[in-house]
ModelCIF file with pLDDT and N, C-alpha, C, O atoms, coordinates in Angstrom:
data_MODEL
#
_entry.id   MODEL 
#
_entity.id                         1 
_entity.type                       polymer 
_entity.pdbx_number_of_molecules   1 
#
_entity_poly.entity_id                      1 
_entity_poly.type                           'polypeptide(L)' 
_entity_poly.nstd_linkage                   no 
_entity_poly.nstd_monomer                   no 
_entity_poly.pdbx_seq_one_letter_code       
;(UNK)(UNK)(UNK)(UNK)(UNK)(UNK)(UNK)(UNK)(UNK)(UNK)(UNK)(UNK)(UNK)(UNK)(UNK)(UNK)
(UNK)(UNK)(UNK)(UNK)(UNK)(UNK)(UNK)(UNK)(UNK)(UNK)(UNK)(UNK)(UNK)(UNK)(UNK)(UNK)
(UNK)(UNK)(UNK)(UNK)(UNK)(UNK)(UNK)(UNK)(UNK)(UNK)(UNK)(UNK)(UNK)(UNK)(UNK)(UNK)
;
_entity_poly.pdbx_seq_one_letter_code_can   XXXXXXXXXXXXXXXXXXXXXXXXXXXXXXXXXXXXXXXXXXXXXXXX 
_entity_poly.pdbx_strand_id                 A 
#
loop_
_entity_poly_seq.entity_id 
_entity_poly_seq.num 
_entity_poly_seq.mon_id 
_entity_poly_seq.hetero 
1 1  UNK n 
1 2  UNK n 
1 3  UNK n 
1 4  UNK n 
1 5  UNK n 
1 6  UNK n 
1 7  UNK n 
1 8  UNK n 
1 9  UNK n 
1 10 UNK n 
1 11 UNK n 
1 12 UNK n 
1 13 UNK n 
1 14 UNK n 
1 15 UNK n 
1 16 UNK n 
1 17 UNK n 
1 18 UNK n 
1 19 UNK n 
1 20 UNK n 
1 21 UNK n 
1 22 UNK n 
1 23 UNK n 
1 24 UNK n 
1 25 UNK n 
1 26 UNK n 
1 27 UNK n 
1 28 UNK n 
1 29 UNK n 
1 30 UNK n 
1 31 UNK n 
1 32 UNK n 
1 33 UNK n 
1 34 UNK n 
1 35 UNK n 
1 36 UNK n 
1 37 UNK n 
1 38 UNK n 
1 39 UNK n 
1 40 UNK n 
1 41 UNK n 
1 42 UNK n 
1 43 UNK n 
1 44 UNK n 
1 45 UNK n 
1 46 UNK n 
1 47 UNK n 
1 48 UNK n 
#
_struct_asym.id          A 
_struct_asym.entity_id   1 
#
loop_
_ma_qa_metric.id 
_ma_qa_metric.mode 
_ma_qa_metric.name 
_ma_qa_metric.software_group_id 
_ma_qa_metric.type 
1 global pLDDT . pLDDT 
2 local  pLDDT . pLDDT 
#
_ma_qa_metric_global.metric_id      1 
_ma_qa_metric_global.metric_value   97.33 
_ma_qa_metric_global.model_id       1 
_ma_qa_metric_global.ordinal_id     1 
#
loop_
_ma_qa_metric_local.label_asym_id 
_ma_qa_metric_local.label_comp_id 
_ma_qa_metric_local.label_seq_id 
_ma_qa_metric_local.metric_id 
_ma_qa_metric_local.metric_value 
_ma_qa_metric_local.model_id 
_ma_qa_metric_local.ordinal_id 
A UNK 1  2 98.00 1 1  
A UNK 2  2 98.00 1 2  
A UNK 3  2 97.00 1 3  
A UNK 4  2 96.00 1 4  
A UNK 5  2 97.00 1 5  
A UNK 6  2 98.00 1 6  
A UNK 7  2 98.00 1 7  
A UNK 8  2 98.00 1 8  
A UNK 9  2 98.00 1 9  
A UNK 10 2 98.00 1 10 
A UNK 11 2 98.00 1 11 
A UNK 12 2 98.00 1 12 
A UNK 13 2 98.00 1 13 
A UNK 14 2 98.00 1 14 
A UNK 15 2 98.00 1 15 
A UNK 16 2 97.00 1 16 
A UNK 17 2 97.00 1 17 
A UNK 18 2 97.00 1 18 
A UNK 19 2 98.00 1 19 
A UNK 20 2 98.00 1 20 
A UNK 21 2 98.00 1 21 
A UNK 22 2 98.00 1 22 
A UNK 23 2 98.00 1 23 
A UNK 24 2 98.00 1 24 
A UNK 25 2 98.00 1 25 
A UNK 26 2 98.00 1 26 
A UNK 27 2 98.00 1 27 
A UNK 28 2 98.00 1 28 
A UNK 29 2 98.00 1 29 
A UNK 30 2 98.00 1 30 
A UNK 31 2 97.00 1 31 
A UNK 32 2 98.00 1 32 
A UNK 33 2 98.00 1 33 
A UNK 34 2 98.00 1 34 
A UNK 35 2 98.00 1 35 
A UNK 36 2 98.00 1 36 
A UNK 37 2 98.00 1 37 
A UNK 38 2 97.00 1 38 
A UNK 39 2 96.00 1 39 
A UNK 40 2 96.00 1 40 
A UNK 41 2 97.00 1 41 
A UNK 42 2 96.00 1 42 
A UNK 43 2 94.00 1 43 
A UNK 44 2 94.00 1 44 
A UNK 45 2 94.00 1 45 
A UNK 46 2 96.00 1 46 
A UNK 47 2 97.00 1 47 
A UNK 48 2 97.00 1 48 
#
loop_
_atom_site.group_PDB 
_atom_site.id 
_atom_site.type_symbol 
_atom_site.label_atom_id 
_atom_site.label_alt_id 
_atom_site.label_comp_id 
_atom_site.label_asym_id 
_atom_site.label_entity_id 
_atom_site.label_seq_id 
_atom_site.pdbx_PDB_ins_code 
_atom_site.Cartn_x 
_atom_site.Cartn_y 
_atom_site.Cartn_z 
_atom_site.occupancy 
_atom_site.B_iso_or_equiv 
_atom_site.pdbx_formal_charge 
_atom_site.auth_seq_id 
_atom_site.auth_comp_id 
_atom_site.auth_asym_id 
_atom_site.auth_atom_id 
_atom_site.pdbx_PDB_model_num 
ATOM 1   N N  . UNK A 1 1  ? 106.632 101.569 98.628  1.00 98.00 ? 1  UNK A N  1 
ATOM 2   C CA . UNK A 1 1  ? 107.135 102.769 99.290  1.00 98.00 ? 1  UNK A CA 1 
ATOM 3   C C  . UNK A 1 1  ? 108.480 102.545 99.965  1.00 98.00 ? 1  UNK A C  1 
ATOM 4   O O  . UNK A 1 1  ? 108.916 103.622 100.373 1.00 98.00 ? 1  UNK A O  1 
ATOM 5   N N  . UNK A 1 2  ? 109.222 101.610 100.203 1.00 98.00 ? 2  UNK A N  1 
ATOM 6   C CA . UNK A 1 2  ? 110.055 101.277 100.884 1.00 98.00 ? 2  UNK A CA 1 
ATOM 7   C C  . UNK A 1 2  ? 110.946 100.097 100.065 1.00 98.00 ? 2  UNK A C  1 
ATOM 8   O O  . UNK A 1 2  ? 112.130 99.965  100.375 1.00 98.00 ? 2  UNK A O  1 
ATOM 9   N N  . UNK A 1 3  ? 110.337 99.212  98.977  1.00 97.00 ? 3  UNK A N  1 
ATOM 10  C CA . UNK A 1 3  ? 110.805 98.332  98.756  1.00 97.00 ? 3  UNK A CA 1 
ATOM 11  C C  . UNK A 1 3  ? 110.859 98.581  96.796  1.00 97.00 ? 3  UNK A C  1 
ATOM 12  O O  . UNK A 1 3  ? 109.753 98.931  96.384  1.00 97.00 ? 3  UNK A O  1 
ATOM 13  N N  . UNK A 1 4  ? 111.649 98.483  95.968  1.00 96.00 ? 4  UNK A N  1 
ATOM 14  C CA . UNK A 1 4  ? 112.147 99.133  94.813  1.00 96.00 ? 4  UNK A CA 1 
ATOM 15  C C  . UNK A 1 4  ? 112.052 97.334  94.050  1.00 96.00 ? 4  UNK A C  1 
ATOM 16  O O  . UNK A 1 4  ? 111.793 97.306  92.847  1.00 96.00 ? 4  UNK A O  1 
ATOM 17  N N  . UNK A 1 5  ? 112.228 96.189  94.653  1.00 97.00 ? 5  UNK A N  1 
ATOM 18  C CA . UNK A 1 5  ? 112.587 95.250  93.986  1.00 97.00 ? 5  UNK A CA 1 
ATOM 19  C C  . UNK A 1 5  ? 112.206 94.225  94.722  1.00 97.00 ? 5  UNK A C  1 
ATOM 20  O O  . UNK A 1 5  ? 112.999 93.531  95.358  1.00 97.00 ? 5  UNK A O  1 
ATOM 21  N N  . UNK A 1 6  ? 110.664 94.009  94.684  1.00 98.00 ? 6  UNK A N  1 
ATOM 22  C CA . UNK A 1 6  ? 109.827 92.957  95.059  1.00 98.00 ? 6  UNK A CA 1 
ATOM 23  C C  . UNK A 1 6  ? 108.521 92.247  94.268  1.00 98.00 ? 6  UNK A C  1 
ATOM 24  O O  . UNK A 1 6  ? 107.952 92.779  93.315  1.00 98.00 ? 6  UNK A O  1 
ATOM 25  N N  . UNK A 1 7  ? 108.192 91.074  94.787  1.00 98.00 ? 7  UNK A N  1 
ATOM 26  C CA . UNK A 1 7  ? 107.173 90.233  94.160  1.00 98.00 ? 7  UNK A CA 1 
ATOM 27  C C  . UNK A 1 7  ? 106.219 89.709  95.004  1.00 98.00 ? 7  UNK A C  1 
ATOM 28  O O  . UNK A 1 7  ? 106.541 89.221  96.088  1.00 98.00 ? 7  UNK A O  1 
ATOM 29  N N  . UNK A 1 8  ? 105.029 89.761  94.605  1.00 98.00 ? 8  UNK A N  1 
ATOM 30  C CA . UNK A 1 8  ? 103.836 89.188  95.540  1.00 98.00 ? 8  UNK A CA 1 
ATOM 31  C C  . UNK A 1 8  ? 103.204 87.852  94.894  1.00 98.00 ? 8  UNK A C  1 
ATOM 32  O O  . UNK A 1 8  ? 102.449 87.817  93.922  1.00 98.00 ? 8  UNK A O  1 
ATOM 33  N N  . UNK A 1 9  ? 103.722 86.661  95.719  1.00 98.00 ? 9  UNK A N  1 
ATOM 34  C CA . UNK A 1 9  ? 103.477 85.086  95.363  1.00 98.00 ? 9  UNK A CA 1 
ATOM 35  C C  . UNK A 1 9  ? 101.631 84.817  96.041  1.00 98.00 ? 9  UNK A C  1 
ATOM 36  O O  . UNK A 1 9  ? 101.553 84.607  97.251  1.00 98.00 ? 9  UNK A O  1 
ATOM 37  N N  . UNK A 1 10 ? 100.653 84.837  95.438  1.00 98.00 ? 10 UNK A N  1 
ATOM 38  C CA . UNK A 1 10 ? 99.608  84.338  95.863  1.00 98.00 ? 10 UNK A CA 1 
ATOM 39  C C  . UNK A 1 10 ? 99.105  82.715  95.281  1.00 98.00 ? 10 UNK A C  1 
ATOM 40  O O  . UNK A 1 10 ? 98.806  82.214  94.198  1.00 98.00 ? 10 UNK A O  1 
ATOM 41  N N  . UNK A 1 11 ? 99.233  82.222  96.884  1.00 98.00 ? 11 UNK A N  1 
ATOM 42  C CA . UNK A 1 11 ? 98.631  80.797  96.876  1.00 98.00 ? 11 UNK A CA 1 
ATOM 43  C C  . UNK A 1 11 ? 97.500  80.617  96.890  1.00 98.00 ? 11 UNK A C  1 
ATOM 44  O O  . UNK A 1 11 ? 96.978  80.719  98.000  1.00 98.00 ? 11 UNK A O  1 
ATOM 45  N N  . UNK A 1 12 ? 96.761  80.336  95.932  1.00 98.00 ? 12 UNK A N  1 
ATOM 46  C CA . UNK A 1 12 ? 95.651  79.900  96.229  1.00 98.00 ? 12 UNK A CA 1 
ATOM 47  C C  . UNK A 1 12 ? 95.064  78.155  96.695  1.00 98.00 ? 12 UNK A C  1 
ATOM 48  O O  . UNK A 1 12 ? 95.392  77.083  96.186  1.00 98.00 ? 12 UNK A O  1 
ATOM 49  N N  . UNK A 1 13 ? 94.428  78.341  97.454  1.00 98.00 ? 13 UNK A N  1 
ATOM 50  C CA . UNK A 1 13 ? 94.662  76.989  98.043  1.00 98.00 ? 13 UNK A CA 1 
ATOM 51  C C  . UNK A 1 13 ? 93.453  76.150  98.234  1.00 98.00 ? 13 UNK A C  1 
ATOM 52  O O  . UNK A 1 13 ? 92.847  75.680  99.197  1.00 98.00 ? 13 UNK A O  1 
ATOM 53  N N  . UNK A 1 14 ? 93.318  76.147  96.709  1.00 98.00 ? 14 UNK A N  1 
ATOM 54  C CA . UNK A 1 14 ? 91.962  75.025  96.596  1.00 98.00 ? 14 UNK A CA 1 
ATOM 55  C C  . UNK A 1 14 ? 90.687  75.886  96.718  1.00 98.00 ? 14 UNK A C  1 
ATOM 56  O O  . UNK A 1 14 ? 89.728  75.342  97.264  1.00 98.00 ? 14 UNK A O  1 
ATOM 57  N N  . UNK A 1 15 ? 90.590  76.756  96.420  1.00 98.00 ? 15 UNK A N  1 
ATOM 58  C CA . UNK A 1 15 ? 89.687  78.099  96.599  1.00 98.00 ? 15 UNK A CA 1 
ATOM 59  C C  . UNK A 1 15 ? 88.302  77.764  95.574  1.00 98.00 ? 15 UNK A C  1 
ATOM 60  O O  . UNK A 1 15 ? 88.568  77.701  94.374  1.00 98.00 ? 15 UNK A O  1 
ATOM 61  N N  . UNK A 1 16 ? 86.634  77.514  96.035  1.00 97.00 ? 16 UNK A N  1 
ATOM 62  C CA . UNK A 1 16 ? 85.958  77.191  95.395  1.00 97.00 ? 16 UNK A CA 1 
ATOM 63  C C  . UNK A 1 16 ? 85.128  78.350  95.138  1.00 97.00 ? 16 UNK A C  1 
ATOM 64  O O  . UNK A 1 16 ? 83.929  78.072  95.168  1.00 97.00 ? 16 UNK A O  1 
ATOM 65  N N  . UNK A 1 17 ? 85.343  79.328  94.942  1.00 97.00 ? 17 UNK A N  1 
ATOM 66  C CA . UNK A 1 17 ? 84.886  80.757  94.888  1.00 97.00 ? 17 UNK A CA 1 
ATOM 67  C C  . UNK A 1 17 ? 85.817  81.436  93.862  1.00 97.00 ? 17 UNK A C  1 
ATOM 68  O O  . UNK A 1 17 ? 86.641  80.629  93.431  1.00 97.00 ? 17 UNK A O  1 
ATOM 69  N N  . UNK A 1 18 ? 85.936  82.663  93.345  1.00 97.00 ? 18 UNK A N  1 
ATOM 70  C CA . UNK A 1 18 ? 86.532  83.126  92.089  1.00 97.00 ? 18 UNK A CA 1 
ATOM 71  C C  . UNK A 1 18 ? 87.701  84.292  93.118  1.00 97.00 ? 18 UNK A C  1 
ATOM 72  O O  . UNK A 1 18 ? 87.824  85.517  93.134  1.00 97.00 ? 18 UNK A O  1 
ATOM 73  N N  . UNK A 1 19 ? 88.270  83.362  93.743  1.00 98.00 ? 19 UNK A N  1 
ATOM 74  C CA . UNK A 1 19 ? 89.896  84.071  94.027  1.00 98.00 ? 19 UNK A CA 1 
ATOM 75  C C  . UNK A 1 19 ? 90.714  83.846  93.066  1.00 98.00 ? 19 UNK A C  1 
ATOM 76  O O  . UNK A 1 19 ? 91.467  84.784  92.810  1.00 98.00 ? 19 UNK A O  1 
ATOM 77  N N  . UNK A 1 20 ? 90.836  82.766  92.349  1.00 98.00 ? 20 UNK A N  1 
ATOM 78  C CA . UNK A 1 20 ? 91.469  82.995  91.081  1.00 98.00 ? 20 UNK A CA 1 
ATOM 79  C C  . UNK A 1 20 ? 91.722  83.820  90.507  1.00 98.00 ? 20 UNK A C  1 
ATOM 80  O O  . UNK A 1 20 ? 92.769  84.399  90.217  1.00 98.00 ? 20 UNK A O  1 
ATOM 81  N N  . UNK A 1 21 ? 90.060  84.001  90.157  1.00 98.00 ? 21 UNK A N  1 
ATOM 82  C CA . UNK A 1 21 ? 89.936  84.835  88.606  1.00 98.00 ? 21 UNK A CA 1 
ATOM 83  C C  . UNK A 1 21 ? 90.346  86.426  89.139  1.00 98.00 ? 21 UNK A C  1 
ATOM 84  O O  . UNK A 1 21 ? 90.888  87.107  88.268  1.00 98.00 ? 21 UNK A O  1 
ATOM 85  N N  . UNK A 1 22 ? 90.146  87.077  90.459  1.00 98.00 ? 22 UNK A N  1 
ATOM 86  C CA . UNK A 1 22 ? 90.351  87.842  91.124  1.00 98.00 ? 22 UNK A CA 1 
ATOM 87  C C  . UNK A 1 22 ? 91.607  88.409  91.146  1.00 98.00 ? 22 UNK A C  1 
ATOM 88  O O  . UNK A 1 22 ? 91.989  89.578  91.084  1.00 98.00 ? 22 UNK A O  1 
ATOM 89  N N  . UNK A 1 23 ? 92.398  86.926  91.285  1.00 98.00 ? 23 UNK A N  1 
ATOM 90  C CA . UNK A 1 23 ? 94.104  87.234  91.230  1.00 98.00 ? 23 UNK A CA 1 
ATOM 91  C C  . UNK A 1 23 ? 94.236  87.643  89.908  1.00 98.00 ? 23 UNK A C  1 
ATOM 92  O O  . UNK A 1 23 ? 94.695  88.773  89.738  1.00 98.00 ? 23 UNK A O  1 
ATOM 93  N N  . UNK A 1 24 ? 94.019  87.162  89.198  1.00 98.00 ? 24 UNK A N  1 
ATOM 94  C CA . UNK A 1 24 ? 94.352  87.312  87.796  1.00 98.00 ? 24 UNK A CA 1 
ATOM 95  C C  . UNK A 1 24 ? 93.933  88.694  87.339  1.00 98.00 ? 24 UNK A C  1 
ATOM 96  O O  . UNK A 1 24 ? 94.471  89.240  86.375  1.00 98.00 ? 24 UNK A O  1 
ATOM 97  N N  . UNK A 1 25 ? 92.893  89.290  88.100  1.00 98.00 ? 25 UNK A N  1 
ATOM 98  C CA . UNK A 1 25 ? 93.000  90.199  87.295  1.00 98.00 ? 25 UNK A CA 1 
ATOM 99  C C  . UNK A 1 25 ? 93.647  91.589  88.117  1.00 98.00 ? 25 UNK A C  1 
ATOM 100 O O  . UNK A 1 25 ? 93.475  92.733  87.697  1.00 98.00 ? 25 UNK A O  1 
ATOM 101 N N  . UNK A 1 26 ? 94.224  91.338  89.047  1.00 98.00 ? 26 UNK A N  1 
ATOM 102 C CA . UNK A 1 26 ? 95.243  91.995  89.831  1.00 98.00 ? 26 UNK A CA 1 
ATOM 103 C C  . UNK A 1 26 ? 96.512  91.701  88.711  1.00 98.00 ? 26 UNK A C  1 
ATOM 104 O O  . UNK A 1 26 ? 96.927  92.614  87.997  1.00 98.00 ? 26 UNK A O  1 
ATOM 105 N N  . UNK A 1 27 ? 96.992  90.516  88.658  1.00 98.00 ? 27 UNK A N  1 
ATOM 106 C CA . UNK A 1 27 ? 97.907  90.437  87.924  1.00 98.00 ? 27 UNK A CA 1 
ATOM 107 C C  . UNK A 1 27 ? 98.156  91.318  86.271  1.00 98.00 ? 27 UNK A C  1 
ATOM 108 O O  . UNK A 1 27 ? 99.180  91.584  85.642  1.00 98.00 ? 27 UNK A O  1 
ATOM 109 N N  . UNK A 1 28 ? 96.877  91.543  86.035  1.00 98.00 ? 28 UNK A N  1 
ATOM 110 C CA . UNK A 1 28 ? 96.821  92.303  84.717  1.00 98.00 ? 28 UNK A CA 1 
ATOM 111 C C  . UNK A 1 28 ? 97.288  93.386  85.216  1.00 98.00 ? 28 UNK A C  1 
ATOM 112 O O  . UNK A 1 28 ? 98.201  93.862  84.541  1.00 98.00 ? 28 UNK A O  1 
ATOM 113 N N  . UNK A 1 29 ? 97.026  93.936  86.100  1.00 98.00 ? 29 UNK A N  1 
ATOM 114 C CA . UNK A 1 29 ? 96.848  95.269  86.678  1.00 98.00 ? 29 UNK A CA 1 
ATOM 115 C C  . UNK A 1 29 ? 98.560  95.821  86.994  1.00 98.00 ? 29 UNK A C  1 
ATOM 116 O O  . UNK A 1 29 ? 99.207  96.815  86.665  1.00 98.00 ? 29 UNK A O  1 
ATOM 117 N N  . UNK A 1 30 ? 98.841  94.598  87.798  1.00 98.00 ? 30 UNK A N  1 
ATOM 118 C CA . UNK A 1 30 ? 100.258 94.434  88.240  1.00 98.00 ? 30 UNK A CA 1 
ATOM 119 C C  . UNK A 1 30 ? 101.465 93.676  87.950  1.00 98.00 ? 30 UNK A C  1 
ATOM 120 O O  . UNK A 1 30 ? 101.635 92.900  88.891  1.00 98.00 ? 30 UNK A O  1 
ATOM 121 N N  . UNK A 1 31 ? 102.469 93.532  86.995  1.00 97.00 ? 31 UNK A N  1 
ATOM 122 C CA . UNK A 1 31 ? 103.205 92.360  86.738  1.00 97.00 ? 31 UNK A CA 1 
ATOM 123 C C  . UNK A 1 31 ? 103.385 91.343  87.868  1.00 97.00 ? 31 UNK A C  1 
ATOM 124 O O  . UNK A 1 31 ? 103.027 90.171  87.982  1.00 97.00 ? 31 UNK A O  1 
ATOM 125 N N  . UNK A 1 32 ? 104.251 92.418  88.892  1.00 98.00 ? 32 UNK A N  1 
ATOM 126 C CA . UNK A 1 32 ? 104.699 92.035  90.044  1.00 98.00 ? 32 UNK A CA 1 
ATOM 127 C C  . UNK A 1 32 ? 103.783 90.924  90.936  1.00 98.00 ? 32 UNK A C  1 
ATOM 128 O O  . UNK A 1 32 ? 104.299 90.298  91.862  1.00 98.00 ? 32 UNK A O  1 
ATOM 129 N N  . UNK A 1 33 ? 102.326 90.747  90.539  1.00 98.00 ? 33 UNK A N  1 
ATOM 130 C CA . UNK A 1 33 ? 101.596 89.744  91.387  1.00 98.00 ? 33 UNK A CA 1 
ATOM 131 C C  . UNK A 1 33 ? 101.630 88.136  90.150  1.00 98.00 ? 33 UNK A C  1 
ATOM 132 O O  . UNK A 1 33 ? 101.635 87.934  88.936  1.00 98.00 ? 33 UNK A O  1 
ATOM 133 N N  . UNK A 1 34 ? 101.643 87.386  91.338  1.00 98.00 ? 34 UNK A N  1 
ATOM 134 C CA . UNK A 1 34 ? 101.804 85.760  90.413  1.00 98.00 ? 34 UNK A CA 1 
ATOM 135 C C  . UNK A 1 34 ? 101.049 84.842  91.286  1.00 98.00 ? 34 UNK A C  1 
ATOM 136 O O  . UNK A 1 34 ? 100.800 84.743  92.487  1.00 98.00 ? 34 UNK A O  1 
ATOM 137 N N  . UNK A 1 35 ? 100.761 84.150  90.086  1.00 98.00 ? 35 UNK A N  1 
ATOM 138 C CA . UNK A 1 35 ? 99.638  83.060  91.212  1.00 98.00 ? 35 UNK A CA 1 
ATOM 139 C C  . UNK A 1 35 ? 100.000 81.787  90.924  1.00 98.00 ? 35 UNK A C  1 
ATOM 140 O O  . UNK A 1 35 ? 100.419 81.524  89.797  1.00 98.00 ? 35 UNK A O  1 
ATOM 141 N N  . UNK A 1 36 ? 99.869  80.627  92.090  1.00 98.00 ? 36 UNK A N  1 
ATOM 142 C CA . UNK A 1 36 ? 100.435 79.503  92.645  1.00 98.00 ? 36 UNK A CA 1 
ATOM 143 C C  . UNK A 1 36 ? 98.738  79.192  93.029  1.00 98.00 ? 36 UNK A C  1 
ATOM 144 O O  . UNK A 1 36 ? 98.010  79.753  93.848  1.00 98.00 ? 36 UNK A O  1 
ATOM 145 N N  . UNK A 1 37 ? 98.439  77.973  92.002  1.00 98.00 ? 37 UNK A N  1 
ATOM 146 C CA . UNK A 1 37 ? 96.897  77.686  91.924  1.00 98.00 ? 37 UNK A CA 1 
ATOM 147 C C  . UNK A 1 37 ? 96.808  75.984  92.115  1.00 98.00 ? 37 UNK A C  1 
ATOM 148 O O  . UNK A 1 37 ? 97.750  75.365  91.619  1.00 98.00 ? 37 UNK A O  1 
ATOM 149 N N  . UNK A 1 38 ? 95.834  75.256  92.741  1.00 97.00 ? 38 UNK A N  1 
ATOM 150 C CA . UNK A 1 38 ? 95.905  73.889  92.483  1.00 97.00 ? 38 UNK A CA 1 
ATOM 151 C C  . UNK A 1 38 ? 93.778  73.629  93.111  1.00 97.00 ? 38 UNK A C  1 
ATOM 152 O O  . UNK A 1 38 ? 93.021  74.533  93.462  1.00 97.00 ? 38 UNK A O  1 
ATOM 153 N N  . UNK A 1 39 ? 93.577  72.675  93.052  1.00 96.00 ? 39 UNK A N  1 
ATOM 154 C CA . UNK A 1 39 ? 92.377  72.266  92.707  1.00 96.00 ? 39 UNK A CA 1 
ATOM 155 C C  . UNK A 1 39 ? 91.993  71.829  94.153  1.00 96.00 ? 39 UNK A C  1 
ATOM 156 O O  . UNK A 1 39 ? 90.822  72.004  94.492  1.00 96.00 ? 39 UNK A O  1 
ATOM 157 N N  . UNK A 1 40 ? 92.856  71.283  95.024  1.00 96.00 ? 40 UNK A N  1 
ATOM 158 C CA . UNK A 1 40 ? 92.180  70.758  96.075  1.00 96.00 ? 40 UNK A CA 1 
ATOM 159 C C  . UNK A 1 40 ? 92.998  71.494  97.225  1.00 96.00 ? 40 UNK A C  1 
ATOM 160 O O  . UNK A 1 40 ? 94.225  71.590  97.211  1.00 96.00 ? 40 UNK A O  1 
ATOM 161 N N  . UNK A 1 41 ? 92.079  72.059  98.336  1.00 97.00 ? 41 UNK A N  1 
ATOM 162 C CA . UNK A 1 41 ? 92.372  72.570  99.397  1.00 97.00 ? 41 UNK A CA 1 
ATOM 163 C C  . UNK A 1 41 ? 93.287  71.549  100.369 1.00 97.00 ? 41 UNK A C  1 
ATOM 164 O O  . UNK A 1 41 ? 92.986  70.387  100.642 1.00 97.00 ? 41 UNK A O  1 
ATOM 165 N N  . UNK A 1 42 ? 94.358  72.201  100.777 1.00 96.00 ? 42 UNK A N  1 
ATOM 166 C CA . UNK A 1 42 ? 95.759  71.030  101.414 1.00 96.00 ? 42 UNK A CA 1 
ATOM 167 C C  . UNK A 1 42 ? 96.021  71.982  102.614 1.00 96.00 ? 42 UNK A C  1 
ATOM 168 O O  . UNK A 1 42 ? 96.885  71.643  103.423 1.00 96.00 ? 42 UNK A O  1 
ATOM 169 N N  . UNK A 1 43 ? 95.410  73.034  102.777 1.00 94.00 ? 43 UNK A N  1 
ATOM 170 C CA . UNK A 1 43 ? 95.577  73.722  104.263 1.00 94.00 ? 43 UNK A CA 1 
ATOM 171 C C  . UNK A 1 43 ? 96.760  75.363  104.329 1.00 94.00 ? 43 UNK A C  1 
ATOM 172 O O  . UNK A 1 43 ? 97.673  75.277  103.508 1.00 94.00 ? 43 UNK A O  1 
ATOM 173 N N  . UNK A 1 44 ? 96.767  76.079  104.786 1.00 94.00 ? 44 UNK A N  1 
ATOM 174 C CA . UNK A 1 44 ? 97.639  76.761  105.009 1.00 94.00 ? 44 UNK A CA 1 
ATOM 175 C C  . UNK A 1 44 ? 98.778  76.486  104.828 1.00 94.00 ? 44 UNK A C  1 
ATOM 176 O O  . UNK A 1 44 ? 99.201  76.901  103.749 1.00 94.00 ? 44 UNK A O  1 
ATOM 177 N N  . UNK A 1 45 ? 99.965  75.585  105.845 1.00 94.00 ? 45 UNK A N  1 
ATOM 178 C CA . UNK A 1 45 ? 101.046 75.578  105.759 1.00 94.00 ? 45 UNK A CA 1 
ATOM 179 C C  . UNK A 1 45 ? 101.668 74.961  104.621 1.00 94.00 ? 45 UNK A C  1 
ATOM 180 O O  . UNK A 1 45 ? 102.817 75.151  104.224 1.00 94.00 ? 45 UNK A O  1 
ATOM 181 N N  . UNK A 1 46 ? 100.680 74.108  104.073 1.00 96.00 ? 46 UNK A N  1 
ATOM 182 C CA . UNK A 1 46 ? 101.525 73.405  102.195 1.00 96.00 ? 46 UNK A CA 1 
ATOM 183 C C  . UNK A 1 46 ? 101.092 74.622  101.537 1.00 96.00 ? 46 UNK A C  1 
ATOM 184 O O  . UNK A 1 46 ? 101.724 74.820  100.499 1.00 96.00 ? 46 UNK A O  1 
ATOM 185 N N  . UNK A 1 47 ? 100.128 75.596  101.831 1.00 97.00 ? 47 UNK A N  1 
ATOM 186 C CA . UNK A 1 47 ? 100.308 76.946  100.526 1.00 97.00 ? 47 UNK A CA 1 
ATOM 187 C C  . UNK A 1 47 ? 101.870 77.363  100.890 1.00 97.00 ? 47 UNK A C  1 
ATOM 188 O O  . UNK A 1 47 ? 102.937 77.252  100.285 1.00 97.00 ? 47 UNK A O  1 
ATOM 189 N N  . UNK A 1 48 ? 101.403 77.996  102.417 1.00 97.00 ? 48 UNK A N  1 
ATOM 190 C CA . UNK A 1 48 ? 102.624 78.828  102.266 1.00 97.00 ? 48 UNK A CA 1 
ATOM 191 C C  . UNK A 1 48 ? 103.883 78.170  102.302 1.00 97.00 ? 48 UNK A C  1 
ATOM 192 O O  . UNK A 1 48 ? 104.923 78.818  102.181 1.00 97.00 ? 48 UNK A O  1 
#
């Protein structure tokens, strides 16, 4: 509504539950969403 030329970066951060698969299927939905995925939980501030 305000913004014409943006992107939504989701970290997932070692997530042992299906936030993944979740993102992903936002991402179908939406180009504009992208996912930043890794296997072992490293805390908030190394996602963001």
């Amino acid at each position: 509504r305000f913004c014409n030329s943006f992107r939504i970066i989701v970290v997932d951060d070692g997530s042992s539950d299906g936030t993944a698969s979740e993102v992903k299927r936002a991402m179908a939905a939406d180009k504009r969403i992208g996912l930043i995925s890794y296997p072992d939980n490293k805390g908030k501030g190394y996602a963001v």
